[in-house]
C-alpha atoms as a PDB file:
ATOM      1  CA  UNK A   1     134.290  97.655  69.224  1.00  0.00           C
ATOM      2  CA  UNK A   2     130.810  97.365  70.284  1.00  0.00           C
ATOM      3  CA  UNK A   3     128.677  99.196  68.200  1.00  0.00           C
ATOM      4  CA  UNK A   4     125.219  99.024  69.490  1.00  0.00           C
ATOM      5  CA  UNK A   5     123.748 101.842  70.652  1.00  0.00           C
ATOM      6  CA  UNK A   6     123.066 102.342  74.285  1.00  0.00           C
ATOM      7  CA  UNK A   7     118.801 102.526  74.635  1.00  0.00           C
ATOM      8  CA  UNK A   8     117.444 105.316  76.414  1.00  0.00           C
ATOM      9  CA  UNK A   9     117.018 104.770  79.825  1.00  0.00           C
ATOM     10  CA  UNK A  10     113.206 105.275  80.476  1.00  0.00           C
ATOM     11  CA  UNK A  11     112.074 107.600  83.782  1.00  0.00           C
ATOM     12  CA  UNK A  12     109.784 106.015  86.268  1.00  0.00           C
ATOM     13  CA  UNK A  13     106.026 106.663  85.990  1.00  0.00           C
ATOM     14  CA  UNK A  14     105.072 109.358  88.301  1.00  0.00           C
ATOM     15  CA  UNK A  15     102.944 109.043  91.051  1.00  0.00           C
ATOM     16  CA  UNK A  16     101.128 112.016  91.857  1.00  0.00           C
ATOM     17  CA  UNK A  17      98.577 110.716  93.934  1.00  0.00           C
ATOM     18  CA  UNK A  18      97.873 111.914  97.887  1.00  0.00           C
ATOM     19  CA  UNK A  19      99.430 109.449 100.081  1.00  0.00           C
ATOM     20  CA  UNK A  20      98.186 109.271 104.014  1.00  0.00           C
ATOM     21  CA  UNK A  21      99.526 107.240 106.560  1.00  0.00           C
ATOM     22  CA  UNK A  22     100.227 103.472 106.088  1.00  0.00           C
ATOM     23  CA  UNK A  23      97.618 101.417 107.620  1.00  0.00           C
ATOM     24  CA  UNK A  24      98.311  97.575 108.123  1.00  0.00           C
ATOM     25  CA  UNK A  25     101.763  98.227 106.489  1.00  0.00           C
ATOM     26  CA  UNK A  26     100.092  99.387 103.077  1.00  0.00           C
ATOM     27  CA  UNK A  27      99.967 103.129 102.270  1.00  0.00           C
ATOM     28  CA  UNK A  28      96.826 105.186 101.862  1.00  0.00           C
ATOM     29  CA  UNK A  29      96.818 106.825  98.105  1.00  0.00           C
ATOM     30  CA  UNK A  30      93.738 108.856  96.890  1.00  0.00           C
ATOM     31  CA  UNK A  31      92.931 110.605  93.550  1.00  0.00           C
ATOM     32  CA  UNK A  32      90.512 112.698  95.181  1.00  0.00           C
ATOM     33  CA  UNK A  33      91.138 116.109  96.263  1.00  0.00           C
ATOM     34  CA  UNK A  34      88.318 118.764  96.846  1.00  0.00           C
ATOM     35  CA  UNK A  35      88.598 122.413  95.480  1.00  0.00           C
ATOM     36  CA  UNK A  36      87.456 125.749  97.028  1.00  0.00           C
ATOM     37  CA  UNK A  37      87.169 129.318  95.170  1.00  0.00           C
ATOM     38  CA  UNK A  38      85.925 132.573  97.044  1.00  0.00           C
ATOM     39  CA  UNK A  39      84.824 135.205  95.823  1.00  0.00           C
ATOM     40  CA  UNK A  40      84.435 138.730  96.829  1.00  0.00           C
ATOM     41  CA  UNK A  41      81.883 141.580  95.984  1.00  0.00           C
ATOM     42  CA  UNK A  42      81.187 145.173  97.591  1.00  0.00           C
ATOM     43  CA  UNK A  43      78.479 147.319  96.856  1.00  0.00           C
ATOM     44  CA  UNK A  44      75.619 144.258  97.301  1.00  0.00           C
ATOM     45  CA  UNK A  45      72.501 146.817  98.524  1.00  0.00           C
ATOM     46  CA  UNK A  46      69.995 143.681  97.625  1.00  0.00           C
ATOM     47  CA  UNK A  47      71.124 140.209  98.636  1.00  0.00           C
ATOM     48  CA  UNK A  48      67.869 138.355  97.583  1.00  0.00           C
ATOM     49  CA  UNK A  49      69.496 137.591  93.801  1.00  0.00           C
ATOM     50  CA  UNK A  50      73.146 136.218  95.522  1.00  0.00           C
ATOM     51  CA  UNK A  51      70.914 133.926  97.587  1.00  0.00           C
ATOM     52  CA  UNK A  52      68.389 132.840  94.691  1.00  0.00           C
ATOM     53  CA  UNK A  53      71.476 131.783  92.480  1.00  0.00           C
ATOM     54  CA  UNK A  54      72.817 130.276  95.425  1.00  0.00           C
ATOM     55  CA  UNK A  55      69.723 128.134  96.405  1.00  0.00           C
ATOM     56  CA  UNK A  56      69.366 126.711  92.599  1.00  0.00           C
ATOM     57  CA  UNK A  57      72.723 125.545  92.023  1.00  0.00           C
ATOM     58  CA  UNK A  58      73.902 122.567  93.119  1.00  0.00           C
ATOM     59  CA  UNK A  59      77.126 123.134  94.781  1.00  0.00           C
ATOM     60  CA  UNK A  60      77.876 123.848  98.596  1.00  0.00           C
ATOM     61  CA  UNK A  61      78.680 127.392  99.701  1.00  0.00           C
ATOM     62  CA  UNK A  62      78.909 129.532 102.109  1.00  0.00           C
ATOM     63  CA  UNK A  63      77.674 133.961 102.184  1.00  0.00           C
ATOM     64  CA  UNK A  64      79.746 135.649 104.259  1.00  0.00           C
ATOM     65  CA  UNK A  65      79.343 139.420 104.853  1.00  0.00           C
ATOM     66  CA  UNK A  66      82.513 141.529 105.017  1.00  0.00           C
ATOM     67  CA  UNK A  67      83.819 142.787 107.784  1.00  0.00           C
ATOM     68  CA  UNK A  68      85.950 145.511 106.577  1.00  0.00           C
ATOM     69  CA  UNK A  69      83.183 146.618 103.913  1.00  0.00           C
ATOM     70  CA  UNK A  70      79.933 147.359 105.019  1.00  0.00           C
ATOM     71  CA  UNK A  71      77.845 146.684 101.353  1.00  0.00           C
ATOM     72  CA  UNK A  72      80.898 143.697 100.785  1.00  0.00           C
ATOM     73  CA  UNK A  73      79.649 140.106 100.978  1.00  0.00           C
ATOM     74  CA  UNK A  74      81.898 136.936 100.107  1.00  0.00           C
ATOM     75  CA  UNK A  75      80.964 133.556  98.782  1.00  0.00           C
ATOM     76  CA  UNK A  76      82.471 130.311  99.093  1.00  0.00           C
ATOM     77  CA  UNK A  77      82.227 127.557  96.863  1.00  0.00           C
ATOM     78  CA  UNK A  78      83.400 123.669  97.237  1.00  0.00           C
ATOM     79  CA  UNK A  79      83.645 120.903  94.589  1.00  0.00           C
ATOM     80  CA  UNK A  80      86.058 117.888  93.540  1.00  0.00           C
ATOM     81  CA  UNK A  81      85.554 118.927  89.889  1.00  0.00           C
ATOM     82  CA  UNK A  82      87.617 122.248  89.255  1.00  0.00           C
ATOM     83  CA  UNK A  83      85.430 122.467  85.791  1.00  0.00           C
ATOM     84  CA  UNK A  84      82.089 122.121  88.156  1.00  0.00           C
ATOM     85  CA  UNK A  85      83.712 124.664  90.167  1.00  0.00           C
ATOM     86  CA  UNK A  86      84.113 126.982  87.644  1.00  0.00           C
ATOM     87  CA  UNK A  87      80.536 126.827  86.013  1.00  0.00           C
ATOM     88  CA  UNK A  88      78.962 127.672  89.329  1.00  0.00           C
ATOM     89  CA  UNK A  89      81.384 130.642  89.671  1.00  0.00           C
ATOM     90  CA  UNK A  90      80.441 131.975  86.227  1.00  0.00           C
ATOM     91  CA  UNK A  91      76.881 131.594  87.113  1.00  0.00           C
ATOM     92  CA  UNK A  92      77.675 133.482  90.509  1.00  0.00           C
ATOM     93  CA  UNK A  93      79.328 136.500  88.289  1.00  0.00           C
ATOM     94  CA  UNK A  94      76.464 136.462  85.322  1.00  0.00           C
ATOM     95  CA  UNK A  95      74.234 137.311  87.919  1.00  0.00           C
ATOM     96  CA  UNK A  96      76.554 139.744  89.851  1.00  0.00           C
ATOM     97  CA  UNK A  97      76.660 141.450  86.552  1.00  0.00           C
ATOM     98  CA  UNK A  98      72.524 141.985  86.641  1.00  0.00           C
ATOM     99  CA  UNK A  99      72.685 143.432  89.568  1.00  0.00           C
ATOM    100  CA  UNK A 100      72.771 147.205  90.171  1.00  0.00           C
ATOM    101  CA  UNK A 101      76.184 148.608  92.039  1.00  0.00           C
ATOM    102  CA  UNK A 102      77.246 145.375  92.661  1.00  0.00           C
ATOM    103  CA  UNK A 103      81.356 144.994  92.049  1.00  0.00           C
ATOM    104  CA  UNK A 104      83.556 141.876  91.935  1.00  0.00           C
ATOM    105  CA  UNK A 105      86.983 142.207  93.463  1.00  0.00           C
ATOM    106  CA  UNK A 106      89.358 140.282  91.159  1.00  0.00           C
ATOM    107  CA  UNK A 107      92.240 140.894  93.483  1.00  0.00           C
ATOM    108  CA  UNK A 108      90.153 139.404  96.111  1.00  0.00           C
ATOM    109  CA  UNK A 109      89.808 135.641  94.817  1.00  0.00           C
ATOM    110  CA  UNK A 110      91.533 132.660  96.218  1.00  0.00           C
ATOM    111  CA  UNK A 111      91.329 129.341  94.802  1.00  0.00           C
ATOM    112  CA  UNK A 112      93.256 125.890  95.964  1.00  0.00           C
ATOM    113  CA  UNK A 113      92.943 122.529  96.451  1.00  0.00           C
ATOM    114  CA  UNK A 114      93.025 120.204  99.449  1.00  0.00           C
ATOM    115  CA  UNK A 115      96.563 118.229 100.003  1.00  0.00           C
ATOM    116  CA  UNK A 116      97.801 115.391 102.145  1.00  0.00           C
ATOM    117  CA  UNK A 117     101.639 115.621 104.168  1.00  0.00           C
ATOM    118  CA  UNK A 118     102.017 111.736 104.139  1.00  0.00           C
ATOM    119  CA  UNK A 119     101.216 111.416 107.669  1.00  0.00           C
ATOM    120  CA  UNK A 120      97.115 111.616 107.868  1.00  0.00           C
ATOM    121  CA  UNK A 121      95.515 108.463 109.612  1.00  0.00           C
ATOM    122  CA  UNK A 122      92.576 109.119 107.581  1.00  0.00           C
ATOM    123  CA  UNK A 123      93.448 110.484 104.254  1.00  0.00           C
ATOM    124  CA  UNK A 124      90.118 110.900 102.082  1.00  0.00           C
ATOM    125  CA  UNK A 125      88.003 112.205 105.784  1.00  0.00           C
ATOM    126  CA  UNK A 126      91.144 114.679 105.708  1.00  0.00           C
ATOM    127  CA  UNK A 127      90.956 115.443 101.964  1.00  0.00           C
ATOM    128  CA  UNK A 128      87.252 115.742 101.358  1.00  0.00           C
ATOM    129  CA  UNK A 129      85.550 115.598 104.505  1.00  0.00           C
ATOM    130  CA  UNK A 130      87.233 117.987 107.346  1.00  0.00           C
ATOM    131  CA  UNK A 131      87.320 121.042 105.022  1.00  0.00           C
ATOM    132  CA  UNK A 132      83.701 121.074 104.463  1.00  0.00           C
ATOM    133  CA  UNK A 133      82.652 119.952 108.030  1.00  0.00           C
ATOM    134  CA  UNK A 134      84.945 122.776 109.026  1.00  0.00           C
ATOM    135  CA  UNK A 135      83.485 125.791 106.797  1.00  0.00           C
ATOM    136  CA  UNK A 136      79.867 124.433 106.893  1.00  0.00           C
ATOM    137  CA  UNK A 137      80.006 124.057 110.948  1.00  0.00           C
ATOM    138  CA  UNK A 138      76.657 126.293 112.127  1.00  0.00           C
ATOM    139  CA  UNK A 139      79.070 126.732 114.888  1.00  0.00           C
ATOM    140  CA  UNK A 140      81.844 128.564 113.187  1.00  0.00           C
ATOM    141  CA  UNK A 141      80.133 131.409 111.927  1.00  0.00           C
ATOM    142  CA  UNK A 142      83.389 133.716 111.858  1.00  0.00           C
ATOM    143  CA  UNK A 143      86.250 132.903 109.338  1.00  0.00           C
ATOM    144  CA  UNK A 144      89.444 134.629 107.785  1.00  0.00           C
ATOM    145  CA  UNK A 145      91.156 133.782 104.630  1.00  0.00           C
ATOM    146  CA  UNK A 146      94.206 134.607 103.186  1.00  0.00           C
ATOM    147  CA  UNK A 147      96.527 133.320 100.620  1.00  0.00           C
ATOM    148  CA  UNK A 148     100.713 132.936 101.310  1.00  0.00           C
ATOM    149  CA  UNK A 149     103.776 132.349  99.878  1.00  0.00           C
ATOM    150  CA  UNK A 150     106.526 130.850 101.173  1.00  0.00           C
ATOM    151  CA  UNK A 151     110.611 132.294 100.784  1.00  0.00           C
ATOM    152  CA  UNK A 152     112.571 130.549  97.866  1.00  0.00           C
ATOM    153  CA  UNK A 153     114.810 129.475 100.634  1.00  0.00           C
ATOM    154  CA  UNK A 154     112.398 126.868 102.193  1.00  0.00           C
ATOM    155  CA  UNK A 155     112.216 125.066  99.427  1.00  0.00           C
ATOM    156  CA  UNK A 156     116.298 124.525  99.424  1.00  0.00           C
ATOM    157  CA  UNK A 157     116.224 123.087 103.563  1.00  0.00           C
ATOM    158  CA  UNK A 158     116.887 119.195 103.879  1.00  0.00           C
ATOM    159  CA  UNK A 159     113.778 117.650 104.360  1.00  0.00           C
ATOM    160  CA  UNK A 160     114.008 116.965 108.323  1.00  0.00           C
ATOM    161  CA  UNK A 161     114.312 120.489 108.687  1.00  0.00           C
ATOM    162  CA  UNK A 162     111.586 121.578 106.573  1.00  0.00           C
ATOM    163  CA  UNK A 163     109.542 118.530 109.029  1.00  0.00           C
ATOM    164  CA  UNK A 164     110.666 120.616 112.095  1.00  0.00           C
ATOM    165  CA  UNK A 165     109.574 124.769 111.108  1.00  0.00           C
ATOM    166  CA  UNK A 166     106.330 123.370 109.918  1.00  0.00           C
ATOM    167  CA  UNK A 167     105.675 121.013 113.092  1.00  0.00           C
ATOM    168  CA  UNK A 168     105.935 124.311 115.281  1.00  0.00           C
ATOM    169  CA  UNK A 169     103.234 125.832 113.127  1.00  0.00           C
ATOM    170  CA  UNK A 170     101.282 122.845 113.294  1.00  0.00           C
ATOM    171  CA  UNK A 171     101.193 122.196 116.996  1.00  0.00           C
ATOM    172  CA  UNK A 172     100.012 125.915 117.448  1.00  0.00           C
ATOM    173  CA  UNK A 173      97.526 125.648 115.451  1.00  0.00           C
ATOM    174  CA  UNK A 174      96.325 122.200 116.819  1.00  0.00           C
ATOM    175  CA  UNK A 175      96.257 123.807 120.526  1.00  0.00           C
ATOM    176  CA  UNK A 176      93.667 126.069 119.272  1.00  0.00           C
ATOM    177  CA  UNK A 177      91.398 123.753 117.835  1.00  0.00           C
ATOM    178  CA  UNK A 178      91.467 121.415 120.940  1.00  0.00           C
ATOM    179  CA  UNK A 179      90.138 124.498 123.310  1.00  0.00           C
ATOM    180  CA  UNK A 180      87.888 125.249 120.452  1.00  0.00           C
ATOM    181  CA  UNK A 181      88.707 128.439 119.625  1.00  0.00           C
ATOM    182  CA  UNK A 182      89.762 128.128 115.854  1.00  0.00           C
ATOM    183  CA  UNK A 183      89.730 125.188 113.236  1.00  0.00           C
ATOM    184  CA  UNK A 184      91.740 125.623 109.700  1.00  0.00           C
ATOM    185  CA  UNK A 185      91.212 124.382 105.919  1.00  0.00           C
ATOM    186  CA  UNK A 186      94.940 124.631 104.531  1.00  0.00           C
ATOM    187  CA  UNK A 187      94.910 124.817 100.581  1.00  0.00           C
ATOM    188  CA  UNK A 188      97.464 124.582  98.159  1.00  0.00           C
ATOM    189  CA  UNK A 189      97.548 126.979  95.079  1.00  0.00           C
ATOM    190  CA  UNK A 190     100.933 126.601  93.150  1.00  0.00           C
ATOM    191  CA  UNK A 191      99.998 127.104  89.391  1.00  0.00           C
ATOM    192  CA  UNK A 192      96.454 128.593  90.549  1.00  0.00           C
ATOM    193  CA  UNK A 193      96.816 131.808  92.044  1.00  0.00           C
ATOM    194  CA  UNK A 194      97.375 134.537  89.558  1.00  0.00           C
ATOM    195  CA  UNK A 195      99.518 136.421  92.073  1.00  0.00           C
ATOM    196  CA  UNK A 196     102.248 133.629  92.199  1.00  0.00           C
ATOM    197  CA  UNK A 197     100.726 132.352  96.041  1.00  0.00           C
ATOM    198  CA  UNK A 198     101.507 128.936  96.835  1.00  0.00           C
ATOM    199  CA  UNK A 199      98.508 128.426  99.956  1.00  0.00           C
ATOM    200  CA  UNK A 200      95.276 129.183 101.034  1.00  0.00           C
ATOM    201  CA  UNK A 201      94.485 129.351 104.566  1.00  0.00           C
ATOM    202  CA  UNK A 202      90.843 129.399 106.123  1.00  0.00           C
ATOM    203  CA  UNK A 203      90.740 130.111 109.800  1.00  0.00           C
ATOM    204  CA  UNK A 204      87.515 129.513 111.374  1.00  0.00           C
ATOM    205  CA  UNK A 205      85.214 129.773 115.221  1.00  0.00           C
ATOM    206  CA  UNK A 206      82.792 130.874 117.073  1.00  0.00           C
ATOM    207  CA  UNK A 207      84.093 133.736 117.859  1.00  0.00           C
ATOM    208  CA  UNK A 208      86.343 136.419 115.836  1.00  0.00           C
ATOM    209  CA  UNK A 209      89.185 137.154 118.046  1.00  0.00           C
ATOM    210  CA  UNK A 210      90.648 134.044 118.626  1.00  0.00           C
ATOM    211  CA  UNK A 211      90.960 134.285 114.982  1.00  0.00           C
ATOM    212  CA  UNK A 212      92.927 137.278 115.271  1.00  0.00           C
ATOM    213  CA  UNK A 213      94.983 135.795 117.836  1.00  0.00           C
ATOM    214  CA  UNK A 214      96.128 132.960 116.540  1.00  0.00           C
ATOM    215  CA  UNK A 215      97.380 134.788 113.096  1.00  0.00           C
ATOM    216  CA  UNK A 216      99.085 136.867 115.763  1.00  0.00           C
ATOM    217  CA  UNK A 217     100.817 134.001 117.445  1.00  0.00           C
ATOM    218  CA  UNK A 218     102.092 132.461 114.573  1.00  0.00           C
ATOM    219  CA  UNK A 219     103.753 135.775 113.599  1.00  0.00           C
ATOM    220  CA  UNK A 220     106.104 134.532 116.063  1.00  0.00           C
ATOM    221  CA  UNK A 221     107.252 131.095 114.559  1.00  0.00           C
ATOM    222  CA  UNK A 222     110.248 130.473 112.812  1.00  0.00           C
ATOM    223  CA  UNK A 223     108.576 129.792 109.568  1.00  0.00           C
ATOM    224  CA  UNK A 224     106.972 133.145 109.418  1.00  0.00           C
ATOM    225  CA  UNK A 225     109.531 135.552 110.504  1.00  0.00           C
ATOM    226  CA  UNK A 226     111.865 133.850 108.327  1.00  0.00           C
ATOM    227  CA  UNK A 227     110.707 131.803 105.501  1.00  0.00           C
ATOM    228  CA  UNK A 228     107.178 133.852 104.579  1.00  0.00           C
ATOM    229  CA  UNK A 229     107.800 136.434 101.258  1.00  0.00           C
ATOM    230  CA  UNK A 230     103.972 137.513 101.488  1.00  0.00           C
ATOM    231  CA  UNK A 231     100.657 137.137 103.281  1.00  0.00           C
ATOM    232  CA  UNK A 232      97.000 138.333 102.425  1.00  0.00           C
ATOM    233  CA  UNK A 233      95.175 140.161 101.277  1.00  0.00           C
ATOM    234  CA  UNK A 234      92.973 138.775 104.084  1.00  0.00           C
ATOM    235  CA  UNK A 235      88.853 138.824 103.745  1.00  0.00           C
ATOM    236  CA  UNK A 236      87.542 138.237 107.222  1.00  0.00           C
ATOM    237  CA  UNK A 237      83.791 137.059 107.367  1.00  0.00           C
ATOM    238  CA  UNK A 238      81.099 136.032 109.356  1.00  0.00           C
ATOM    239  CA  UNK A 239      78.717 133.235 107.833  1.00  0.00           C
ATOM    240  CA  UNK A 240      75.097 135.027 106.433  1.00  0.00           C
ATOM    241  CA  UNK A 241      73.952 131.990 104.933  1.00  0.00           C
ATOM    242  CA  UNK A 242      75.124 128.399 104.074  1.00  0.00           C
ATOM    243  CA  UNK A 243      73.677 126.556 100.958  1.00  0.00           C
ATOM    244  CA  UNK A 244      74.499 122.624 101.554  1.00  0.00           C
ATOM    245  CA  UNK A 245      72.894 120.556  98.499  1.00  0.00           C
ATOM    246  CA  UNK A 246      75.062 117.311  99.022  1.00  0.00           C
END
């Protein structure tokens, strides 16, 4: 009888790093990711603090003023450090607090990270580099934002398929930006949304409805009528002010 006992089999290290396409035969891996947090106000009768405590720190951002609330304003912020990210916002709402009638919408905030699909030729111009290019472009002064979640369902399709829904979305959306009427920044917030969202979109352009328009068209794809349990709330913005520092 053989009595040794059988050693636990040890599970392989994880890898959780983004992974681009392979170039040469080697695969692109990064470690980098960037972050991006808005935040939304109303009441904001005096701007000049929100821009002072903009202009001193040292983060990029953007001021948008809200469409759908004449004294609302919105404010961007960008950073590969989530911890930097989240000083700068509690500088952002120390000062919103010193200033008269001015109200932060909690249910408002959206917060991801940048993420790779495995098939990007260039995976750290994708990861850090397109997202801010696209949200600091002087020419894209217009932008909506909105944070999704996907059906439980989705999740359980073979991979292939999964491929497929999402390559219908993604050609839509990539017919748009070649006529130049709309670019995105596509976020993912699993674990970092308190309302349970799993993305954050950013559609920006020159112009507003083209916006519109493409949000409408994709109503129409098979992974929104049938794999999408929520969308929004959306904050739709046009560009005050931009604050680059790096």
């Amino acid at each position: 009888m053989n009595t040794e006992q059988k050693r636990p089999q040890q599970p392989e290290p994880l890898d959780i790093r983004e992974v681009g396409a392979p170039i040469d035969g080697k695969p692109q891996v990064s470690d980098l990711r960037l972050f991006l947090q808005l935040h939304v106000f109303e009441g904001c009768s005096d701007l000049k603090p929100i821009i002072e405590t903009l202009e001193k720190g040292s983060l990029n951002a953007v001021l948008y003023d809200d469409l759908n609330h004449p004294t609302g304003i919105g404010v961007l912020f960008m950073a590969e450090d989530p911890a930097v990210l989240m000083t700068a916002s509690r500088t952002l709402l120390l000062k919103a607090q010193d200033t008269p009638d001015l109200l932060y919408r909690s249910e408002m905030t959206m917060t991801g990270r940048t993420y790779s699909s495995g098939r990007e030729p260039n995976l750290e111009e994708w990861l850090l580099n397109k997202p801010r290019q696209n949200v600091l472009n002087p020419d894209f002064p217009w932008a909506i934002w909105y944070p999704l979640r996907r059906k439980p369902e989705f999740y359980r399709l073979e991979h292939r398929e999964r491929g497929r829904i999402l390559g219908e979305h993604a050609m839509l959306g990539r017919s748009y930006a070649t006529g130049g009427y709309a670019s995105d920044i596509r976020l993912a917030c699993f674990g970092l949304d308190t309302n349970d969202n799993e993305f954050v979109i950013g559609l920006v352009g020159p112009e507003l409805y083209p916006l519109s328009r493409l949000i409408q068209d994709m109503r129409q794809t098979e992974q929104t009528t049938k794999y999408i349990e929520s969308l929004g709330p959306f904050f739709i913005g046009k560009v005050r002010k931009q604050f680059l520092h790096r």
